[in-house]
Protein backbone atom coordinates (compact mmCIF):
# COMPACT_ATOMS: atom_id res chain seq x y z
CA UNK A 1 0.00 0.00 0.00
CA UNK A 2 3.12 1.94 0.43
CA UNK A 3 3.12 2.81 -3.54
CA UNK A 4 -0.73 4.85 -3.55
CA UNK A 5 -2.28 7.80 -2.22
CA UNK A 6 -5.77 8.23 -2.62
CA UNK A 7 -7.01 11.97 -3.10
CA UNK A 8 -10.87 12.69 -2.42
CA UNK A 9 -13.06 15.80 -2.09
CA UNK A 10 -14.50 16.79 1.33
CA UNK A 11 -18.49 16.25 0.76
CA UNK A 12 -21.32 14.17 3.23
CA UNK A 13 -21.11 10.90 1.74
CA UNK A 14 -17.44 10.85 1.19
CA UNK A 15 -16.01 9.74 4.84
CA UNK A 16 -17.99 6.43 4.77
CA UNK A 17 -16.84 5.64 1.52
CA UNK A 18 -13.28 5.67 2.56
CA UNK A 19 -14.46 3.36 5.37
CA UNK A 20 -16.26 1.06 3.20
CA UNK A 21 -13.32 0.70 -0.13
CA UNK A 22 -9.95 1.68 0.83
CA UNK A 23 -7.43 -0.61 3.05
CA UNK A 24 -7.02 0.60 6.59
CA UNK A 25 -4.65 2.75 7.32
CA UNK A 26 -4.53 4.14 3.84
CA UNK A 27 -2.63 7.27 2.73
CA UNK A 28 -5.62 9.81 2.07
CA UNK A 29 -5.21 13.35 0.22
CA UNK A 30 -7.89 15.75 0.89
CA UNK A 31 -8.39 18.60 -1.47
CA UNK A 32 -9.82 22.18 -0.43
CA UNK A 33 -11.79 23.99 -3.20
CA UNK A 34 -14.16 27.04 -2.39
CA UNK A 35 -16.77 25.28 -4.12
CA UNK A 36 -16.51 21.75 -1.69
CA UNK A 37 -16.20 23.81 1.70
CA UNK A 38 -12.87 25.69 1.45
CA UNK A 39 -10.29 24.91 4.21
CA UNK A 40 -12.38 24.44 6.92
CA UNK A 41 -14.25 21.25 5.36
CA UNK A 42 -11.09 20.23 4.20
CA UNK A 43 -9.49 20.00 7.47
CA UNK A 44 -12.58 18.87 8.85
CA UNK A 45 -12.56 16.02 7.45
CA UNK A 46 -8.85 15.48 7.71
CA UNK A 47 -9.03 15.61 11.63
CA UNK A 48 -12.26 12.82 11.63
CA UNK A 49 -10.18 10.32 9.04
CA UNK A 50 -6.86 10.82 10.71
CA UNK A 51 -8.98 9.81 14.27
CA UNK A 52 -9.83 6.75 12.26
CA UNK A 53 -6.66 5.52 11.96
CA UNK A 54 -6.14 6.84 8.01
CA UNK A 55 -2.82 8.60 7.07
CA UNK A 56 -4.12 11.82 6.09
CA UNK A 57 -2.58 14.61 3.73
CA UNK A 58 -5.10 18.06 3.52
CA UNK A 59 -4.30 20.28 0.61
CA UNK A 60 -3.66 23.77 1.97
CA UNK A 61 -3.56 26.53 -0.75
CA UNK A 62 -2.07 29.44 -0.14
CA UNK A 63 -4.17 32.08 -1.22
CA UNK A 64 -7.06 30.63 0.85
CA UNK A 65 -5.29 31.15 4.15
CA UNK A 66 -6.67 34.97 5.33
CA UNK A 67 -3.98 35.82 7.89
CA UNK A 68 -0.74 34.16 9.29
CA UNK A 69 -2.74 34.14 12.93
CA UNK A 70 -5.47 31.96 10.89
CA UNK A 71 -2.34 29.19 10.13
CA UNK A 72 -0.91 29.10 13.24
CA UNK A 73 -4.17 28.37 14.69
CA UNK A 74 -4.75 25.55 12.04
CA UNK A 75 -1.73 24.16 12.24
CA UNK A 76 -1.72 23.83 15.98
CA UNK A 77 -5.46 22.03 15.17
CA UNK A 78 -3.43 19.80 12.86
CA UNK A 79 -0.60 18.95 15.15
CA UNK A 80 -3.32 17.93 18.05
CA UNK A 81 -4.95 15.54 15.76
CA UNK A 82 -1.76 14.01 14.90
CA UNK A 83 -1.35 15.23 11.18
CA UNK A 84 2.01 16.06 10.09
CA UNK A 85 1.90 16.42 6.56
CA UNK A 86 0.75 18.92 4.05
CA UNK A 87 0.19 19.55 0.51
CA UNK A 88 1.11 23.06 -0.48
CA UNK A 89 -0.06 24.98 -4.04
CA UNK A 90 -0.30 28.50 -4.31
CA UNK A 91 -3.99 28.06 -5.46
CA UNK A 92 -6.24 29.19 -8.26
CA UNK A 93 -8.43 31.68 -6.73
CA UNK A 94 -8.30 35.26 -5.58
CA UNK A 95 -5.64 36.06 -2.75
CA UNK A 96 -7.57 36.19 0.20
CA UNK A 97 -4.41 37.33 2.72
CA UNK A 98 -0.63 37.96 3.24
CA UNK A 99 0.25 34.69 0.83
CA UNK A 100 0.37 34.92 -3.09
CA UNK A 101 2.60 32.04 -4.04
CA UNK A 102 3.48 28.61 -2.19
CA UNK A 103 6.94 29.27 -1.19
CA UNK A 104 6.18 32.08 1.13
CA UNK A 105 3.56 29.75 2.95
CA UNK A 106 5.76 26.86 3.14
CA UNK A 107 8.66 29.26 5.23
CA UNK A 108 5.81 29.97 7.27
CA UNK A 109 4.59 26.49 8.33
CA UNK A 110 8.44 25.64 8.62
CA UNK A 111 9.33 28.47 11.19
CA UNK A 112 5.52 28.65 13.03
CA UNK A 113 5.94 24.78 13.88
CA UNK A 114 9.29 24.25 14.13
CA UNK A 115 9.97 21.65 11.07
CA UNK A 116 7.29 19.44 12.45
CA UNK A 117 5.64 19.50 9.00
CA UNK A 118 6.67 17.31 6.26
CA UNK A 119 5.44 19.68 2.97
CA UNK A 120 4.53 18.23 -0.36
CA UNK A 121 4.60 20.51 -3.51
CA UNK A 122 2.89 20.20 -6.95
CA UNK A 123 5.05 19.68 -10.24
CA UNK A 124 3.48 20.26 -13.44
CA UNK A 125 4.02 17.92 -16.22
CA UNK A 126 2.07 20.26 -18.87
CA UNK A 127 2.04 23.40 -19.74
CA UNK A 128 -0.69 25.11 -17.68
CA UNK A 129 -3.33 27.08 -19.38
CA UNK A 130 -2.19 30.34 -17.24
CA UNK A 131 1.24 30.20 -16.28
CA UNK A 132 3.92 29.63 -17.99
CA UNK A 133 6.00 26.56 -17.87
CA UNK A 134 9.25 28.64 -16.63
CA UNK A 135 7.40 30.23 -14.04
CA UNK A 136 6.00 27.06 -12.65
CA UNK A 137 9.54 25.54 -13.04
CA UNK A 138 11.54 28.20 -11.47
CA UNK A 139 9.40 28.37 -8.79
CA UNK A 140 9.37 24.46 -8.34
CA UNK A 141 13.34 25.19 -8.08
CA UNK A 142 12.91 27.66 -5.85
CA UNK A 143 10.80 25.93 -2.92
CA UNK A 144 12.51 22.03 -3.10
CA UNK A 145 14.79 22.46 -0.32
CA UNK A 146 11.40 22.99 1.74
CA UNK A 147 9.64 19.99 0.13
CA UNK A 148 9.68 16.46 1.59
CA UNK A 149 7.95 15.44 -1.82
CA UNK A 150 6.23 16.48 -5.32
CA UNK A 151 2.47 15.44 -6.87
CA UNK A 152 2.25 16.15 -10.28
CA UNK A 153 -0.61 17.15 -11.63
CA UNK A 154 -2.90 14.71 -13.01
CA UNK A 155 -1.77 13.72 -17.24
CA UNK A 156 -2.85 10.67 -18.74
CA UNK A 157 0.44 9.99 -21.02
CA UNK A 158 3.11 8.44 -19.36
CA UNK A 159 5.57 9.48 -21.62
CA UNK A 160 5.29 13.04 -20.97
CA UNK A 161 5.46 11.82 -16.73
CA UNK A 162 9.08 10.17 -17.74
CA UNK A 163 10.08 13.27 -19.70
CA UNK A 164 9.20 15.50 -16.57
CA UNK A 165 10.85 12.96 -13.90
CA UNK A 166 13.78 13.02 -16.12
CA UNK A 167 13.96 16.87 -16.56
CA UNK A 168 13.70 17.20 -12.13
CA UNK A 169 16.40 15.04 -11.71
CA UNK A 170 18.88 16.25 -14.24
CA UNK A 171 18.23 19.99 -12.71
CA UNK A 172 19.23 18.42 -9.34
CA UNK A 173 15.86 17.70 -7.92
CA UNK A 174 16.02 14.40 -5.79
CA UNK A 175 12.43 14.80 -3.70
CA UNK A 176 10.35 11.27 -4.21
CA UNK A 177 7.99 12.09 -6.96
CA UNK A 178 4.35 10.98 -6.67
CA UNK A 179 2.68 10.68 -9.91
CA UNK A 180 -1.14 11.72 -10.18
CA UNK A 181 -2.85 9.00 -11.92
CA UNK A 182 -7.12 8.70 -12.58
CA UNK A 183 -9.64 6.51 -10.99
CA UNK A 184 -10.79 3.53 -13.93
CA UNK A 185 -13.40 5.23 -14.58
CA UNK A 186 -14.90 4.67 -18.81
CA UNK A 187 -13.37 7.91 -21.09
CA UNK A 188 -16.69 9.59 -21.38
CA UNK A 189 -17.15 9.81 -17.67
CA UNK A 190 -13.46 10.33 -16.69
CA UNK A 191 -12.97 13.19 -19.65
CA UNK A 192 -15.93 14.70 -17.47
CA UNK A 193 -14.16 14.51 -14.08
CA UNK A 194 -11.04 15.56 -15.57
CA UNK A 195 -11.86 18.57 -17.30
CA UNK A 196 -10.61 21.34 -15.50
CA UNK A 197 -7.99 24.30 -15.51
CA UNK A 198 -4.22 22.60 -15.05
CA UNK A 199 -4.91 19.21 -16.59
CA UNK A 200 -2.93 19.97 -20.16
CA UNK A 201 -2.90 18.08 -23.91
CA UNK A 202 -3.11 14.43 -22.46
CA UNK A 203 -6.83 14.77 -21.78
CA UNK A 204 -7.32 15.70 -25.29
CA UNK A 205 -5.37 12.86 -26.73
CA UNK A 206 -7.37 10.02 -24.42
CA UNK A 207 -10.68 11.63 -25.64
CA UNK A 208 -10.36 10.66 -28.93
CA UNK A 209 -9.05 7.49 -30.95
CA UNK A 210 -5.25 6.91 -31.17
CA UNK A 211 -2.24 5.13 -29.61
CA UNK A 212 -2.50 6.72 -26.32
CA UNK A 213 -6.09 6.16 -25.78
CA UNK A 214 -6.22 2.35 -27.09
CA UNK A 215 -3.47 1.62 -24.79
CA UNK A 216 -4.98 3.72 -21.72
CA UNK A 217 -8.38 1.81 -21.71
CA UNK A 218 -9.16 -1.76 -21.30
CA UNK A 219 -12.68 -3.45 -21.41
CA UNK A 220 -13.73 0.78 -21.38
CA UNK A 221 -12.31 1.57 -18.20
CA UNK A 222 -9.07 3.52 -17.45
CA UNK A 223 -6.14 0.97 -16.61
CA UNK A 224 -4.73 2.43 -14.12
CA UNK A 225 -1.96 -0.53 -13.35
CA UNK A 226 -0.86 -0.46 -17.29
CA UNK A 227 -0.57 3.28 -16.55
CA UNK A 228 1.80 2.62 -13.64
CA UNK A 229 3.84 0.01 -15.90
CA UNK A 230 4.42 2.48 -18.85
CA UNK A 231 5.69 5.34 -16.42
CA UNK A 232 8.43 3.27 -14.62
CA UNK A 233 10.79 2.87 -12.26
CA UNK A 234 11.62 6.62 -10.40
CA UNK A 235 8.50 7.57 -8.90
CA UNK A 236 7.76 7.14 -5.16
CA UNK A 237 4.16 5.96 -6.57
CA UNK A 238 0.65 6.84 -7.85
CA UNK A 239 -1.66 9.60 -6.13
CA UNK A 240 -5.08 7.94 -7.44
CA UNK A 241 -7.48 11.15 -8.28
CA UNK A 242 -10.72 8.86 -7.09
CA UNK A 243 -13.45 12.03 -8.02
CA UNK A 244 -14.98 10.67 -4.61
CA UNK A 245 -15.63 7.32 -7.03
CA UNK A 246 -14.54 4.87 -4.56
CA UNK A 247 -16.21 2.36 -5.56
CA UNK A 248 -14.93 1.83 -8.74
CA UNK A 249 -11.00 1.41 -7.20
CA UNK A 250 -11.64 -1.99 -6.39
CA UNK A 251 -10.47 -4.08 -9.48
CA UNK A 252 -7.43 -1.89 -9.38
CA UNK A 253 -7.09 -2.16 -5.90
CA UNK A 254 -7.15 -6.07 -6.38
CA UNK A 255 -4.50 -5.76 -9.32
CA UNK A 256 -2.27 -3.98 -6.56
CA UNK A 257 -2.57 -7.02 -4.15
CA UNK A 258 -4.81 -4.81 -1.83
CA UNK A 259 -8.15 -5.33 -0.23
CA UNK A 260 -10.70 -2.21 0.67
CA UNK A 261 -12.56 -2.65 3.83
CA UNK A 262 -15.09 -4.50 3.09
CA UNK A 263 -15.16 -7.58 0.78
């Protein structure tokens, strides 16, 4: 279970599914969107998984966070319900208080609680639709001595994911590299899921016929243990974007040699 990390979305139903499909103890990632509850659902939920034994990771953007006295205060909530490790993005939305880009909130968290947090940062594999690559990359450079590991974000071609874990470690980048992979969910429904801002070309080329998406689908679902194959050996392993589809993990879970919790 060591090689997967399962990333839901804070919502009502979502806590009992993790109960009922993923292995106890799994490694959980929590994402915080305005639109699913912001930070405080995010680390609501965080706290009531982590007191259920699951290894949790909240996502913590930093343009969310309204105040530095707002992250102590969170961060001495996370410490109490024994979480110790963070995912850190500067965000998509409006700046909301003293923190425009992930670097600045990362020194924070490092001098408010001593080092206690281990931080994970997010690595682009395509180009985003806002940003350019060099900015993304220079920043990326910027912020690794801070980082105790990298997500990408979510592509669908593995070649492009051995291109980019190539490119880190010939700049000097050494940080275990998780590689965002999707649920098997069938193309119609996962282009669906998928489509939003940051997910580049990749989505385009499984959403219509070719090489990429014959090999990416079998019996119409994603196959997400061929997509682990075709990336390689280098990556620390797969952080499974489940779209709060928990359910459908368990053929894949089985093709992993893991068992959810219930039969």
């Amino acid at each position: 279970m060591e090689n997967l990390r399962f990333k839901i979305t804070p919502s009502p139903e979502v806590e009992d599914m993790v109960r009922r499909f993923l292995p106890p103890h799994a490694e959980v990632a929590i994402s915080c969107l305005p639109a699913t509850g912001g930070i405080s659902a995010t680390l609501a939920t965080a706290t009531r998984l982590s007191e259920q034994g699951y290894r949790v990771i909240p996502h913590l953007p930093a343009r969310m966070i309204p105040s530095t006295s707002f992250l102590r205060k969170r961060l001495t909530d996370l410490t109490r319900s024994g979480i110790g490790r963070i995912i850190v993005m500067a965000g998509d939305g409006p700046q909301e208080g003293p923190y425009g880009q992930s670097l600045q909130i990362m020194e924070d968290i490092t001098e408010f609680s001593s080092r206690s947090f281990k931080l994970g940062i997010v690595g682009h594999p395509e180009n985003h639709p806002s940003v350019a690559d060099s900015t993304l990359y220079d920043a990326l450079l910027a912020k690794q001595y801070l980082a105790a590991d990298l997500t990408t974000q979510l592509c669908f071609d593995p070649k492009i994911l051995r291109r980019y874990l190539q490119r880190l470690r010939n700049d000097g980048v050494q940080i275990p590299v998780w590689a965002s992979a999707p649920c098997p969910l069938g193309r119609d429904e996962l282009i669906q899921a998928a489509s939003r801002p940051g997910v580049g070309v990749s989505l385009h080329k499984i959403s219509r016929p070719g090489p990429l998406s014959r090999r990416s689908f079998t019996n119409g679902k994603f196959n997400l243990t061929r997509f682990s194959v075709e990336i390689g050996p280098g990556i620390a392993g797969l952080h499974v974007n489940t779209f709060n589809r928990l359910n459908d993990l368990q053929p894949s879970l089985a093709a992993f040699n893991l068992t959810g919790a219930t039969p």
